[in-house]
PDB file of N, CA and C in Angstrom:
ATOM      1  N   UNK A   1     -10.596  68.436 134.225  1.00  0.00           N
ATOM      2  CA  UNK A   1      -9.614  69.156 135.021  1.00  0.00           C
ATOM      3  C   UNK A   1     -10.285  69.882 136.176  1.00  0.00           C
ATOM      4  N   UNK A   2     -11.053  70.476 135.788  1.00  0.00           N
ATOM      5  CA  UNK A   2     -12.246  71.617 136.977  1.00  0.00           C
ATOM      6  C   UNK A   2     -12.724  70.341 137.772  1.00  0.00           C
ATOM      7  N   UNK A   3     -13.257  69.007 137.403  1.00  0.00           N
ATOM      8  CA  UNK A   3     -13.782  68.310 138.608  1.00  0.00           C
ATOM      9  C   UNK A   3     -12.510  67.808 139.179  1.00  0.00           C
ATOM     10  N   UNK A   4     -11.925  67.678 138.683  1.00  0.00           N
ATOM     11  CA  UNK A   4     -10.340  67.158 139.874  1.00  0.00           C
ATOM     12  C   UNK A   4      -9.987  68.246 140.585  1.00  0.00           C
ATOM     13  N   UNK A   5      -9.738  69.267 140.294  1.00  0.00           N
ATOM     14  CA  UNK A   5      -9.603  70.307 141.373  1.00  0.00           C
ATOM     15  C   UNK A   5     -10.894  70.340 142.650  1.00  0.00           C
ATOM     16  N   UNK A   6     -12.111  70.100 142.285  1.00  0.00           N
ATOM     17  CA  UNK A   6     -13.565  70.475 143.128  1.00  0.00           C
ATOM     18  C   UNK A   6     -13.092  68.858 143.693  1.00  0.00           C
ATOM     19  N   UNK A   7     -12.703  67.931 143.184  1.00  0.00           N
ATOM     20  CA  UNK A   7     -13.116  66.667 143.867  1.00  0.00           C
ATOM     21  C   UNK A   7     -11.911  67.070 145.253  1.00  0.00           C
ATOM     22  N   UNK A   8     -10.396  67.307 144.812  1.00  0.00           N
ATOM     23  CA  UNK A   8      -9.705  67.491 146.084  1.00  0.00           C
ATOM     24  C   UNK A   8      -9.527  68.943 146.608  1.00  0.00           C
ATOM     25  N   UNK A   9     -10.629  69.407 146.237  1.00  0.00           N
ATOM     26  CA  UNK A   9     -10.679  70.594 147.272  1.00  0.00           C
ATOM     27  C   UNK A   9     -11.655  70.358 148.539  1.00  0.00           C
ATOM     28  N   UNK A  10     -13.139  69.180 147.795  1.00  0.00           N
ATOM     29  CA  UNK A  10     -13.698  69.048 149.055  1.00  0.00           C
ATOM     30  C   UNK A  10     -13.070  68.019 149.543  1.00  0.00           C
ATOM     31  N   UNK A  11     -11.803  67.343 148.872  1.00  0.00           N
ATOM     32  CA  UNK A  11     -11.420  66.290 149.949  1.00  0.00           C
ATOM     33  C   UNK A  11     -10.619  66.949 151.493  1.00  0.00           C
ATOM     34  N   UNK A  12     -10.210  68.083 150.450  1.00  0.00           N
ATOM     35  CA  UNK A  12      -9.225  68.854 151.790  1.00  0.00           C
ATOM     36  C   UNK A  12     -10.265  69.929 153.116  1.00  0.00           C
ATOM     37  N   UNK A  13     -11.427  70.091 152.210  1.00  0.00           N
ATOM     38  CA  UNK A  13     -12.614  70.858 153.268  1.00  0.00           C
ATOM     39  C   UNK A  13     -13.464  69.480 154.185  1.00  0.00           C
ATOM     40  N   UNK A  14     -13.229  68.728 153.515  1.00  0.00           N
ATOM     41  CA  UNK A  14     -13.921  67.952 154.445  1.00  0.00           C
ATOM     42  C   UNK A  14     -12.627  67.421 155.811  1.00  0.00           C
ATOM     43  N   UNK A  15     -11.514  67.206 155.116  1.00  0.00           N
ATOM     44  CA  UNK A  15     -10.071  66.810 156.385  1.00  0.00           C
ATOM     45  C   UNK A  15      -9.959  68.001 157.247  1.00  0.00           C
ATOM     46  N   UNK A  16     -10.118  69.333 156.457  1.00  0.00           N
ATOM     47  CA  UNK A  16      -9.540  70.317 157.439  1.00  0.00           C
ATOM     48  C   UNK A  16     -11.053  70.450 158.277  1.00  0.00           C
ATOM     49  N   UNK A  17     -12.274  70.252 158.080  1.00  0.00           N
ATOM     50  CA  UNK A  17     -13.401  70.449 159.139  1.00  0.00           C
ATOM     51  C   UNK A  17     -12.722  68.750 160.503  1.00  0.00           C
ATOM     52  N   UNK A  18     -12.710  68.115 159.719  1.00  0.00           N
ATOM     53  CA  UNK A  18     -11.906  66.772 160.765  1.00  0.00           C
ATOM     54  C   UNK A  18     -11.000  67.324 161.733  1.00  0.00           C
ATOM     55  N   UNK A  19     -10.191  67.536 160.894  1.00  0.00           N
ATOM     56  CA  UNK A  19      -8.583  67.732 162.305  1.00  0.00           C
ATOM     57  C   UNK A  19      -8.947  69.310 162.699  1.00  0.00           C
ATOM     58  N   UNK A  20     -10.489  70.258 162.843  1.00  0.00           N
ATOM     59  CA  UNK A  20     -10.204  71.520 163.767  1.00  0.00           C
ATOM     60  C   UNK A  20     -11.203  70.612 164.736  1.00  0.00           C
ATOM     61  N   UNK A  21     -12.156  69.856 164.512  1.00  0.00           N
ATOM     62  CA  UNK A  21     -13.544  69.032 164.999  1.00  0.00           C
ATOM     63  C   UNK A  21     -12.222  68.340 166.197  1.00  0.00           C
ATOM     64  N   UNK A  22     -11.200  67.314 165.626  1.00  0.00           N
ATOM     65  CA  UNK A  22     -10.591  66.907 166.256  1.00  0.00           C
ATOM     66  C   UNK A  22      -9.752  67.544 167.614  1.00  0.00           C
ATOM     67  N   UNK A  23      -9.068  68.376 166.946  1.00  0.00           N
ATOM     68  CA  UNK A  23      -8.227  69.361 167.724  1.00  0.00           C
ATOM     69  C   UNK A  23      -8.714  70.286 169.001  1.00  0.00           C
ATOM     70  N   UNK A  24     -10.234  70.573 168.626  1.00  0.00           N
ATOM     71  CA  UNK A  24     -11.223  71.136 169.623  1.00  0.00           C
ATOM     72  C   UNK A  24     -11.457  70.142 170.322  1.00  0.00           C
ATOM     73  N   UNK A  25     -11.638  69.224 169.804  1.00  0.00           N
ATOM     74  CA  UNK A  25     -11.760  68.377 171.056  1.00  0.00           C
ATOM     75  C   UNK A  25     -10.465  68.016 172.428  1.00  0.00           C
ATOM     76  N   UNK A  26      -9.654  67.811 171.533  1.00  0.00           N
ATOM     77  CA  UNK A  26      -8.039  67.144 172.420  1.00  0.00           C
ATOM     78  C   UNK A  26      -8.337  68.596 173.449  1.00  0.00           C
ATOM     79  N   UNK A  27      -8.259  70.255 172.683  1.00  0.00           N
ATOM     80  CA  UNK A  27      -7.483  71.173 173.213  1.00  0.00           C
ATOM     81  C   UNK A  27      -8.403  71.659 174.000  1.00  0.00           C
ATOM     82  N   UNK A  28      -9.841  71.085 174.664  1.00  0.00           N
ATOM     83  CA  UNK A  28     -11.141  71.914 174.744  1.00  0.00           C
ATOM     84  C   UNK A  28     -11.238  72.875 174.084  1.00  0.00           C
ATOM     85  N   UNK A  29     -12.943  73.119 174.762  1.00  0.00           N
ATOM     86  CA  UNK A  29     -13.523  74.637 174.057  1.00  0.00           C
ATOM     87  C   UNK A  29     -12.493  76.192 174.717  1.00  0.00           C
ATOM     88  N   UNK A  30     -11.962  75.662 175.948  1.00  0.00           N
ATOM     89  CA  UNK A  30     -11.248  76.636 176.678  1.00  0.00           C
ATOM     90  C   UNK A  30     -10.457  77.475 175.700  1.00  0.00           C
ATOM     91  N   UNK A  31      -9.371  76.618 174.463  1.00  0.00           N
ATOM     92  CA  UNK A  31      -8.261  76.684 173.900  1.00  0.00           C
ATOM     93  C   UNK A  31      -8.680  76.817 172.815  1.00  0.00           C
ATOM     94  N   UNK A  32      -9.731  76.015 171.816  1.00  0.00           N
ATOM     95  CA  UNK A  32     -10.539  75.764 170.672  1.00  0.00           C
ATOM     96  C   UNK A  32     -11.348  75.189 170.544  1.00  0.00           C
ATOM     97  N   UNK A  33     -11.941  76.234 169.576  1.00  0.00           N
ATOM     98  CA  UNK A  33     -13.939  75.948 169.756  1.00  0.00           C
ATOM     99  C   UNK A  33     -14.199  76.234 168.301  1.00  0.00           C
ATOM    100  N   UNK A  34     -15.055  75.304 167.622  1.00  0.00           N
ATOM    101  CA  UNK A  34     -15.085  75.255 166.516  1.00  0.00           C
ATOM    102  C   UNK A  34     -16.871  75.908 166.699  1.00  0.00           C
ATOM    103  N   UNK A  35     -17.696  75.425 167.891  1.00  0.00           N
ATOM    104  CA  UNK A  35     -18.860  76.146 167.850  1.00  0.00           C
ATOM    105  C   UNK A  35     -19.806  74.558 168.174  1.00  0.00           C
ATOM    106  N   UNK A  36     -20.790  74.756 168.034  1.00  0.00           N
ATOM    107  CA  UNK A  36     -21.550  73.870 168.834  1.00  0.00           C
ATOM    108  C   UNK A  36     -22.421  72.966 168.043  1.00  0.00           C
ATOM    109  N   UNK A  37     -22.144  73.760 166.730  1.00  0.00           N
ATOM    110  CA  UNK A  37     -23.372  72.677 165.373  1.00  0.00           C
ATOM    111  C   UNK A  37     -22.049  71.966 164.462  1.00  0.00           C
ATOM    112  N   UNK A  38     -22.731  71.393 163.224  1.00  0.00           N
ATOM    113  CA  UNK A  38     -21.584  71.118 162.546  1.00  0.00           C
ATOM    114  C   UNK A  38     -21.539  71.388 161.216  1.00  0.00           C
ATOM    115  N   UNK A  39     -22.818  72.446 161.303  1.00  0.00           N
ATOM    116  CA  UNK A  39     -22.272  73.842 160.593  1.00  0.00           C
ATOM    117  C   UNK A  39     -21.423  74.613 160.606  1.00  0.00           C
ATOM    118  N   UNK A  40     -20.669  75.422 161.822  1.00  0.00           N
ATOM    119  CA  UNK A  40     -19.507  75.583 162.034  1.00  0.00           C
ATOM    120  C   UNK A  40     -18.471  74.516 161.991  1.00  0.00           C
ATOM    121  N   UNK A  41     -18.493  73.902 162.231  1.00  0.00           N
ATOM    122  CA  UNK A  41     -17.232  73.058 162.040  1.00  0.00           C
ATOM    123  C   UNK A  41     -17.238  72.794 159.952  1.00  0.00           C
ATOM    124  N   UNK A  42     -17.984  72.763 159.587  1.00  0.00           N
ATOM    125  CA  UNK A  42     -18.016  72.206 158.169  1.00  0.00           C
ATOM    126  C   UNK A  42     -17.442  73.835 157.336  1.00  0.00           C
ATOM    127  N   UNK A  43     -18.306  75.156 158.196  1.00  0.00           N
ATOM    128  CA  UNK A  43     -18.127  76.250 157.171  1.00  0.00           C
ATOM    129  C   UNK A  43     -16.197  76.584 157.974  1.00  0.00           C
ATOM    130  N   UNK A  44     -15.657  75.933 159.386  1.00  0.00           N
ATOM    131  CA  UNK A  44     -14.636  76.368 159.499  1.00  0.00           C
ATOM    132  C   UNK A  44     -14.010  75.675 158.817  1.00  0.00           C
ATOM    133  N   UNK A  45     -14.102  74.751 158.096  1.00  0.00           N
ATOM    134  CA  UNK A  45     -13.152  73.637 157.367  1.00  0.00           C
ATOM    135  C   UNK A  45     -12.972  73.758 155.901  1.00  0.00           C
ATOM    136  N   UNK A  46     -14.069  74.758 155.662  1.00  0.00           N
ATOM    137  CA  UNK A  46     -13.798  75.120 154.170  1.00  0.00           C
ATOM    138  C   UNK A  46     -12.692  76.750 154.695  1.00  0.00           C
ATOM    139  N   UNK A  47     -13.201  77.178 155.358  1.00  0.00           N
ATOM    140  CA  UNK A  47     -12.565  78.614 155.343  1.00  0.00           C
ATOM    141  C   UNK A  47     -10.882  78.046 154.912  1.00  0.00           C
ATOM    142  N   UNK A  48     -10.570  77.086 156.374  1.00  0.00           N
ATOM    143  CA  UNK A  48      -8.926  76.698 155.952  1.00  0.00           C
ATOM    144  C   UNK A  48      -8.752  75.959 154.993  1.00  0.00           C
ATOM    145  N   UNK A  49      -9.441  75.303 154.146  1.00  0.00           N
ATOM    146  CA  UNK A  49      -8.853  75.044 153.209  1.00  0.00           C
ATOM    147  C   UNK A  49      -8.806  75.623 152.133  1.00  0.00           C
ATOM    148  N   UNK A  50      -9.403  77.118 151.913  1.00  0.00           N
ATOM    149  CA  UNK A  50      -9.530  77.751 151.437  1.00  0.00           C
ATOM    150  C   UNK A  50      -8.405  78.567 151.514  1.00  0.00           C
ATOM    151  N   UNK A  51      -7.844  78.977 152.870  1.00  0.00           N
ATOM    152  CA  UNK A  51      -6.913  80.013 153.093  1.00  0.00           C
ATOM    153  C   UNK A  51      -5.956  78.898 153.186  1.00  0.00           C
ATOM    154  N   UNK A  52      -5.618  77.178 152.798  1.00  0.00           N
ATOM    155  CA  UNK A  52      -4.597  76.997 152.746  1.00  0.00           C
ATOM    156  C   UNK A  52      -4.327  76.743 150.993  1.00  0.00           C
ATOM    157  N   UNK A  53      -5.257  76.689 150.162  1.00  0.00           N
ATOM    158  CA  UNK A  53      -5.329  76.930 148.911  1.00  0.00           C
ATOM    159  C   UNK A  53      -4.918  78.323 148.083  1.00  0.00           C
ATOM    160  N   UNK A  54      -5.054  79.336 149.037  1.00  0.00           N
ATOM    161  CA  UNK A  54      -5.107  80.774 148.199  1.00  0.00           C
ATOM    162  C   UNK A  54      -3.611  81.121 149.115  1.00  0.00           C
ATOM    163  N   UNK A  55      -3.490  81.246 150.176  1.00  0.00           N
ATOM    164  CA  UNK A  55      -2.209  81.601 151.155  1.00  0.00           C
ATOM    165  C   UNK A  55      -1.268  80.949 150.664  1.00  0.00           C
ATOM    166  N   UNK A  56      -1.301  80.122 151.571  1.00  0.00           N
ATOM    167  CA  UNK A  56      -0.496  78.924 151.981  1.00  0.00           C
ATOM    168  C   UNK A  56       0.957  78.725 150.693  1.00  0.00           C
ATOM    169  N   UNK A  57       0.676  78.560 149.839  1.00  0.00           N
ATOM    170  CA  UNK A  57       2.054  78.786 148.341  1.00  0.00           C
ATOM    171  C   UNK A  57       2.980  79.664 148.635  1.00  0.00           C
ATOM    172  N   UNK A  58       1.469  81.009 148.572  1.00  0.00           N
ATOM    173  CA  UNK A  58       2.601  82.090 148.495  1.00  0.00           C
ATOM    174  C   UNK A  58       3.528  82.591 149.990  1.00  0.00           C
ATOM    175  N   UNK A  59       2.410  81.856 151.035  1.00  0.00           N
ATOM    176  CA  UNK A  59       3.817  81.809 152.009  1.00  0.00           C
ATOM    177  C   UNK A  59       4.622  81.367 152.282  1.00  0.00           C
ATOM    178  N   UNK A  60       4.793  80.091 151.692  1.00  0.00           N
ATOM    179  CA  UNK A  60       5.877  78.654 151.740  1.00  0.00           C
ATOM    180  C   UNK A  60       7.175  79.782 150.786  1.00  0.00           C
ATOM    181  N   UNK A  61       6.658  80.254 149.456  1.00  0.00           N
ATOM    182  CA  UNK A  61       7.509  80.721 148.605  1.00  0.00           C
ATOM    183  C   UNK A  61       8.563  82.190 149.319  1.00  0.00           C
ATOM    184  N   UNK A  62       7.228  82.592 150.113  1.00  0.00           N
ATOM    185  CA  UNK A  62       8.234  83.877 150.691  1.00  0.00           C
ATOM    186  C   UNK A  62       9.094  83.514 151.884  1.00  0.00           C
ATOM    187  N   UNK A  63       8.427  82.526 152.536  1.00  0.00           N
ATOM    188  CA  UNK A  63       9.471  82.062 153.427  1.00  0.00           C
ATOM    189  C   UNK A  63      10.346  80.786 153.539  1.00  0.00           C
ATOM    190  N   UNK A  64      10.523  80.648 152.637  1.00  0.00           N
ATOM    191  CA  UNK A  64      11.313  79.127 151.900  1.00  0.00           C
ATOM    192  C   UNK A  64      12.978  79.501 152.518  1.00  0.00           C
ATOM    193  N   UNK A  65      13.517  80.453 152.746  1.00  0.00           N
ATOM    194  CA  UNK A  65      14.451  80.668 153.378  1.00  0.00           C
ATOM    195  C   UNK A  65      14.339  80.135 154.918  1.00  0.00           C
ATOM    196  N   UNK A  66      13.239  80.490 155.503  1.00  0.00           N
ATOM    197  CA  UNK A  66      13.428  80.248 156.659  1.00  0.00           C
ATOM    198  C   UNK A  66      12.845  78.620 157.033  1.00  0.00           C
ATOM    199  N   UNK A  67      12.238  78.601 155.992  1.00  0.00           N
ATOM    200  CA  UNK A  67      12.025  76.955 156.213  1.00  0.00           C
ATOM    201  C   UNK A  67      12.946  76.048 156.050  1.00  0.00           C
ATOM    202  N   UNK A  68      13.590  76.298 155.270  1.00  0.00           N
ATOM    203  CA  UNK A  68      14.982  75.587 154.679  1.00  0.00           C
ATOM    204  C   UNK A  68      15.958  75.605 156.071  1.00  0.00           C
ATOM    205  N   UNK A  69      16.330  77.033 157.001  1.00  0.00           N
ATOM    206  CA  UNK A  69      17.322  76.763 157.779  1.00  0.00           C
ATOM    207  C   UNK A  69      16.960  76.296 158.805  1.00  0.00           C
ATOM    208  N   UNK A  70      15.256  76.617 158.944  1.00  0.00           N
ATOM    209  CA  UNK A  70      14.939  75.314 160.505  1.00  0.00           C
ATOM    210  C   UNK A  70      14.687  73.953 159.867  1.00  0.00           C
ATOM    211  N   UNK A  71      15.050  73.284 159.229  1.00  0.00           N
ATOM    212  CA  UNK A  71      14.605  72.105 158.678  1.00  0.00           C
ATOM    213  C   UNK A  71      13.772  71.350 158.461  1.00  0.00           C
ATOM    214  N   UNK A  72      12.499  72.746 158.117  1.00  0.00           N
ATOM    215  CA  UNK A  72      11.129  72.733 158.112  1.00  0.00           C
ATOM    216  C   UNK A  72      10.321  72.900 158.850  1.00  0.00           C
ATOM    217  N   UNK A  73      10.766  73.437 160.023  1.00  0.00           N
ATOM    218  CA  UNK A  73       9.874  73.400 161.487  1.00  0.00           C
ATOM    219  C   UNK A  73       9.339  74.598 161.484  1.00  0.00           C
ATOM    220  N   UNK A  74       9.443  75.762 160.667  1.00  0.00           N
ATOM    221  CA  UNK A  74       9.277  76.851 160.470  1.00  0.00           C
ATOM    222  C   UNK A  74       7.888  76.829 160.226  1.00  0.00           C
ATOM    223  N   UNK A  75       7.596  76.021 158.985  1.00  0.00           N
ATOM    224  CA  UNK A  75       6.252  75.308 158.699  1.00  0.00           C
ATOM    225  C   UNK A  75       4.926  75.357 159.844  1.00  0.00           C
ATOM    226  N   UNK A  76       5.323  74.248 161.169  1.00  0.00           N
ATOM    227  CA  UNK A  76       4.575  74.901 161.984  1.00  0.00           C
ATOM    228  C   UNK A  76       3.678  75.631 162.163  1.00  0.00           C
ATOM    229  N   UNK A  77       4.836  76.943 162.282  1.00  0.00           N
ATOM    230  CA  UNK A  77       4.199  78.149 162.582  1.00  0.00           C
ATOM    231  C   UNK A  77       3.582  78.569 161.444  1.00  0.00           C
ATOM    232  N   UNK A  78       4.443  78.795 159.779  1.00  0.00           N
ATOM    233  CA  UNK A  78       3.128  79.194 159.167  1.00  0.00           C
ATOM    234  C   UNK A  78       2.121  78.364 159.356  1.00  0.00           C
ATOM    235  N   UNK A  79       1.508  77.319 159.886  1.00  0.00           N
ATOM    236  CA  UNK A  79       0.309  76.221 159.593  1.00  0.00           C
ATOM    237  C   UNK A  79      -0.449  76.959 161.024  1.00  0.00           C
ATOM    238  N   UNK A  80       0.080  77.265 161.940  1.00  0.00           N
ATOM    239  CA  UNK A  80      -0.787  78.297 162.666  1.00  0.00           C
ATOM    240  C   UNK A  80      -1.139  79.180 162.643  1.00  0.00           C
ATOM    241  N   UNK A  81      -0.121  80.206 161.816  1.00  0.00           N
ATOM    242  CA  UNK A  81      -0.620  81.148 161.599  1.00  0.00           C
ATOM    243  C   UNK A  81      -1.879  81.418 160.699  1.00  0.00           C
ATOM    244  N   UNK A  82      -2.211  80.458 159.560  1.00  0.00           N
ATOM    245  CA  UNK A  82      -3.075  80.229 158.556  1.00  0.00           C
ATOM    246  C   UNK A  82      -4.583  80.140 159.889  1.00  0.00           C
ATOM    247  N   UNK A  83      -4.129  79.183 160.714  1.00  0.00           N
ATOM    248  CA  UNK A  83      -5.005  78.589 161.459  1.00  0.00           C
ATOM    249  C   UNK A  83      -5.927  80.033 162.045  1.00  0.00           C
ATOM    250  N   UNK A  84      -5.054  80.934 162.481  1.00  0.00           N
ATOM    251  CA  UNK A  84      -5.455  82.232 162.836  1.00  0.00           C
ATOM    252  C   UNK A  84      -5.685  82.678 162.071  1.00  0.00           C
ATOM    253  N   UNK A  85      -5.717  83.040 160.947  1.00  0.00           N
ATOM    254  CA  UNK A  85      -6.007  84.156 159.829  1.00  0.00           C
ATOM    255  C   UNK A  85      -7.749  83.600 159.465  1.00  0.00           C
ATOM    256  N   UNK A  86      -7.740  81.849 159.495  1.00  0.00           N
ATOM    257  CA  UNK A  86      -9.444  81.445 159.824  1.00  0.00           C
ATOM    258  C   UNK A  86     -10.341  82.252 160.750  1.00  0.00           C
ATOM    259  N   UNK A  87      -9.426  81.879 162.018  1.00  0.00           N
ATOM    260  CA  UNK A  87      -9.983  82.329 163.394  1.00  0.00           C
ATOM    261  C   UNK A  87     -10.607  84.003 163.436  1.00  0.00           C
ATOM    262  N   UNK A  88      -9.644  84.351 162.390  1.00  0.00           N
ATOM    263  CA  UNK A  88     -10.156  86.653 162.305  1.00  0.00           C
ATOM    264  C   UNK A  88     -11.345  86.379 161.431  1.00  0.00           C
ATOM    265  N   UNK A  89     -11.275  85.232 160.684  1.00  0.00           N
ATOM    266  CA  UNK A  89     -12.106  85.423 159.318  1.00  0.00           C
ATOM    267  C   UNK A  89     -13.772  84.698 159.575  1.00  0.00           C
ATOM    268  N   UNK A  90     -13.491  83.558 160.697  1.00  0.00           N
ATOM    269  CA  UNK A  90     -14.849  83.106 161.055  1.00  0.00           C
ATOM    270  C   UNK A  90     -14.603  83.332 162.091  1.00  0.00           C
ATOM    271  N   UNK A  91     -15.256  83.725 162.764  1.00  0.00           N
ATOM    272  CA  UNK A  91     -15.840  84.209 164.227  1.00  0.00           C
ATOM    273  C   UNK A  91     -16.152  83.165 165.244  1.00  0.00           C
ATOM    274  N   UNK A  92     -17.110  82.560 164.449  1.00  0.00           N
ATOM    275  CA  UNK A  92     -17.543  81.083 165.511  1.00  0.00           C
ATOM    276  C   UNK A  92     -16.319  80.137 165.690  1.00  0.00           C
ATOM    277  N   UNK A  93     -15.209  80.231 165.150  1.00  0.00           N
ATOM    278  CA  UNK A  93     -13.707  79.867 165.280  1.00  0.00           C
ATOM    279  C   UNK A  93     -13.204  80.481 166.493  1.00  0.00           C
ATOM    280  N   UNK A  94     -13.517  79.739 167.536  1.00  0.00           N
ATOM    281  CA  UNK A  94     -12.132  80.478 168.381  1.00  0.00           C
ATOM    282  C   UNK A  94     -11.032  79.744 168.966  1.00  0.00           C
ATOM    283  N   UNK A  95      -9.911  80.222 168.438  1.00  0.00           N
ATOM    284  CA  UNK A  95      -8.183  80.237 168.459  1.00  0.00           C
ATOM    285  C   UNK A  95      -7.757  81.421 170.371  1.00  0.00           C
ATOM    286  N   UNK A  96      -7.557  80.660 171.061  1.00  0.00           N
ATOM    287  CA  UNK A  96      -7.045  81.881 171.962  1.00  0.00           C
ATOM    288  C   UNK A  96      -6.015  82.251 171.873  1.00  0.00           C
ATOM    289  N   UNK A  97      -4.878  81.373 171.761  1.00  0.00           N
ATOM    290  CA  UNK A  97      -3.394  82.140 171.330  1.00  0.00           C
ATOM    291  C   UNK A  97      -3.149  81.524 170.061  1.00  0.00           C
ATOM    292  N   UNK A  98      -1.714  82.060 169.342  1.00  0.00           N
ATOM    293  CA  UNK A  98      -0.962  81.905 168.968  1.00  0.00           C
ATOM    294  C   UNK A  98      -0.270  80.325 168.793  1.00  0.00           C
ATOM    295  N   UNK A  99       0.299  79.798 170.372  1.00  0.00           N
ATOM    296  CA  UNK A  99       0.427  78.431 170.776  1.00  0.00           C
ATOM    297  C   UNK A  99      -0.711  77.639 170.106  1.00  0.00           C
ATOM    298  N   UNK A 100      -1.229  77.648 170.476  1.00  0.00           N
ATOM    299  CA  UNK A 100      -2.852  76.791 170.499  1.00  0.00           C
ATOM    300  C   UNK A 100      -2.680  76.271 168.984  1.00  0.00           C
ATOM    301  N   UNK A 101      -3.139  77.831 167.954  1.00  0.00           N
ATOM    302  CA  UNK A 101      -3.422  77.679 166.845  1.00  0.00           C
ATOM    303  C   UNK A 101      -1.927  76.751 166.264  1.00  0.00           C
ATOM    304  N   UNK A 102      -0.459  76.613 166.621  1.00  0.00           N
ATOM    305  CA  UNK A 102       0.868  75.968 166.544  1.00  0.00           C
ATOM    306  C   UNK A 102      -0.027  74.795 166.799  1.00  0.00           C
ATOM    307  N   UNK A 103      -0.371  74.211 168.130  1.00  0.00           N
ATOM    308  CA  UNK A 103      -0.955  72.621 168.213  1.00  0.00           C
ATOM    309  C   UNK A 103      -1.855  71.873 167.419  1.00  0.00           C
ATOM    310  N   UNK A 104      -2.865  73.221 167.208  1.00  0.00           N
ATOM    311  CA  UNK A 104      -4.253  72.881 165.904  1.00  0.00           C
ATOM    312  C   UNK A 104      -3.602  72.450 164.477  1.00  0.00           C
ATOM    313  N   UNK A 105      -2.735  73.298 164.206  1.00  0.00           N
ATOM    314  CA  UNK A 105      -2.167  73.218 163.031  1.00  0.00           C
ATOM    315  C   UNK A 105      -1.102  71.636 162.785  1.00  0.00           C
ATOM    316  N   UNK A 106      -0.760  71.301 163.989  1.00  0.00           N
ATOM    317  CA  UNK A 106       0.262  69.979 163.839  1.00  0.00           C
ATOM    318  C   UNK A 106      -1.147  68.782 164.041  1.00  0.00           C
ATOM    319  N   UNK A 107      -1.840  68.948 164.525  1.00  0.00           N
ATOM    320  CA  UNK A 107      -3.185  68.218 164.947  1.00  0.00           C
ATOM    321  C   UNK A 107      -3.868  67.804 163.192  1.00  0.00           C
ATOM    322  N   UNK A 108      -4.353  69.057 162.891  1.00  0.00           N
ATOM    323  CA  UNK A 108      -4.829  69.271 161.496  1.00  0.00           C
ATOM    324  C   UNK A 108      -3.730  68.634 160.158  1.00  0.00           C
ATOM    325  N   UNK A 109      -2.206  68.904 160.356  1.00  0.00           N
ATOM    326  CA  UNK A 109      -1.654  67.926 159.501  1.00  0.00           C
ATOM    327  C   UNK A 109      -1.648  66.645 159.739  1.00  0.00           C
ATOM    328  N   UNK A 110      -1.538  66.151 161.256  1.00  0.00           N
ATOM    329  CA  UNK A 110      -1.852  64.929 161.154  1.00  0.00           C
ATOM    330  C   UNK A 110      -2.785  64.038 160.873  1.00  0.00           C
ATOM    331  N   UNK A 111      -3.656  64.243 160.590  1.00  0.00           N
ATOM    332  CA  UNK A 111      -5.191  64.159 160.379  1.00  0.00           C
ATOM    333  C   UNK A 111      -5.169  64.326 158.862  1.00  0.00           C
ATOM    334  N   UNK A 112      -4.714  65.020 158.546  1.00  0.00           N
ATOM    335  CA  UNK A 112      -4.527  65.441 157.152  1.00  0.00           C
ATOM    336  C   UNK A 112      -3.268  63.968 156.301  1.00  0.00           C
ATOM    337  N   UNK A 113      -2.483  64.131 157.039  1.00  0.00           N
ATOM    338  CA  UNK A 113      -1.157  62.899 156.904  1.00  0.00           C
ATOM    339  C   UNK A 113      -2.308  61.178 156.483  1.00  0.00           C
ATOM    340  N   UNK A 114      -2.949  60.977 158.030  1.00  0.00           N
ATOM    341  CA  UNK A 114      -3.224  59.655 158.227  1.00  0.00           C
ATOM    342  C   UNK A 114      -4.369  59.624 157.095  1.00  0.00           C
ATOM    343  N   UNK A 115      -5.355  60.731 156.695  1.00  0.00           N
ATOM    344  CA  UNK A 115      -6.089  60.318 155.818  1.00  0.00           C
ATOM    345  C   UNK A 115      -5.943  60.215 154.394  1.00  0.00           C
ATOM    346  N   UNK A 116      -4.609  60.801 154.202  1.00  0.00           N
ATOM    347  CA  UNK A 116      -4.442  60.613 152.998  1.00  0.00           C
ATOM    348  C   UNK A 116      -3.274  59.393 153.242  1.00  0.00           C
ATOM    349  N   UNK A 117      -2.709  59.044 153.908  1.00  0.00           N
ATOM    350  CA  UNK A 117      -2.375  57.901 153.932  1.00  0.00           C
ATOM    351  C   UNK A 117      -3.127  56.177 153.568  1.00  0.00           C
ATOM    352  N   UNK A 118      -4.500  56.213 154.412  1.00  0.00           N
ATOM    353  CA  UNK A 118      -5.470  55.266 154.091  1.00  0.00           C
ATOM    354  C   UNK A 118      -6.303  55.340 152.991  1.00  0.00           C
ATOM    355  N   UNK A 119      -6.155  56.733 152.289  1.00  0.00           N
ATOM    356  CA  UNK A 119      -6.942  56.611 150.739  1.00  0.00           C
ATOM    357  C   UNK A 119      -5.753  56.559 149.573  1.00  0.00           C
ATOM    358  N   UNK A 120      -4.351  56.213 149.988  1.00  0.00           N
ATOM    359  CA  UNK A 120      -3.799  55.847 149.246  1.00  0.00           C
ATOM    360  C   UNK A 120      -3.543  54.051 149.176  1.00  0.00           C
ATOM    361  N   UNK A 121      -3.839  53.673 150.203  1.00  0.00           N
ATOM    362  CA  UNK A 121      -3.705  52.188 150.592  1.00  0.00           C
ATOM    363  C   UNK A 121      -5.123  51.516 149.625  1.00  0.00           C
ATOM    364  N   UNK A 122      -6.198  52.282 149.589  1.00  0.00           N
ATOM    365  CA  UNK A 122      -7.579  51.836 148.984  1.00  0.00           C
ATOM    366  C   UNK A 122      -7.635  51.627 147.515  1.00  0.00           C
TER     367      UNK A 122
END
C-alpha cells in the first residue's frame, strides 16, 4: 500500500516538475521561471505536488459549491491558486500574477491529462 502511494506520488512530482518546466517555457522567464538548473524545476515539482496532495481535497471540498455552479471552471482558479501558494513557498519559483499562475495551472493539467493518458494506453 505505502509503495503505491510513493510510486504515484513521484509519478505526480515528476508531471508537475514537466508541465511548470513546460509552462516556463510557453510563458517565458518574464511571466514564469522555474530557475535555471533542474534542481529547481525537480524541487518545484515536488513542492506542487505536494501542495496538490495535502491542499488541493480540502479545497475542492470547501468549494464544491462554487465549482458545481461554474461547471467546473472554478477549478482553474483553485489550480492557480495552489500554483501560487508553491510560488510563496519556493522562492526560485517565480509566478508574477495571479493570471499567469490561471495559465500554468491549465498548462500543468494538461500535461498532467496527456501523460496519464499515454501510460494508460501502455
Amino acid at each position: 500500500m505505502a509503495g503505491n502511494f510513493l510510486m504515484r506520488f513521484a509519478a505526480r512530482w515528476i508531471v508537475s516538475g514537466l508541465g511548470l518546466w513546460l509552462a516556463s517555457g510557453i510563458l517565458g522567464p518574464q511571466r514564469l521561471s522555474v530557475g535555471h538548473t533542474w534542481g529547481t524545476v525537480i524541487v518545484a515539482g515536488f513542492f506542487l505536488a505536494l501542495v496538490n496532495w495535502a491542499l488541493k481535497p480540502l479545497l475542492v471540498i470547501l468549494s464544491f459549491p462554487a465549482i458545481i455552479l461554474s461547471l467546473g471552471l472554478f477549478m482553474l482558479l483553485l489550480n492557480g491558486f495552489l500554483i501560487l501558494i508553491v510560488h510563496w513557498l519556493y522562492h526560485p519559483l517565480f509566478v508574477k500574477n495571479f493570471g499567469i499562475a490561471i495559465i500554468a495551472g491549465i498548462i500543468v493539467g494538461l500535461v498532467n491529462f496527456l501523460v496519464t493518458k499515454v501510460l494508460e494506453d501502455i
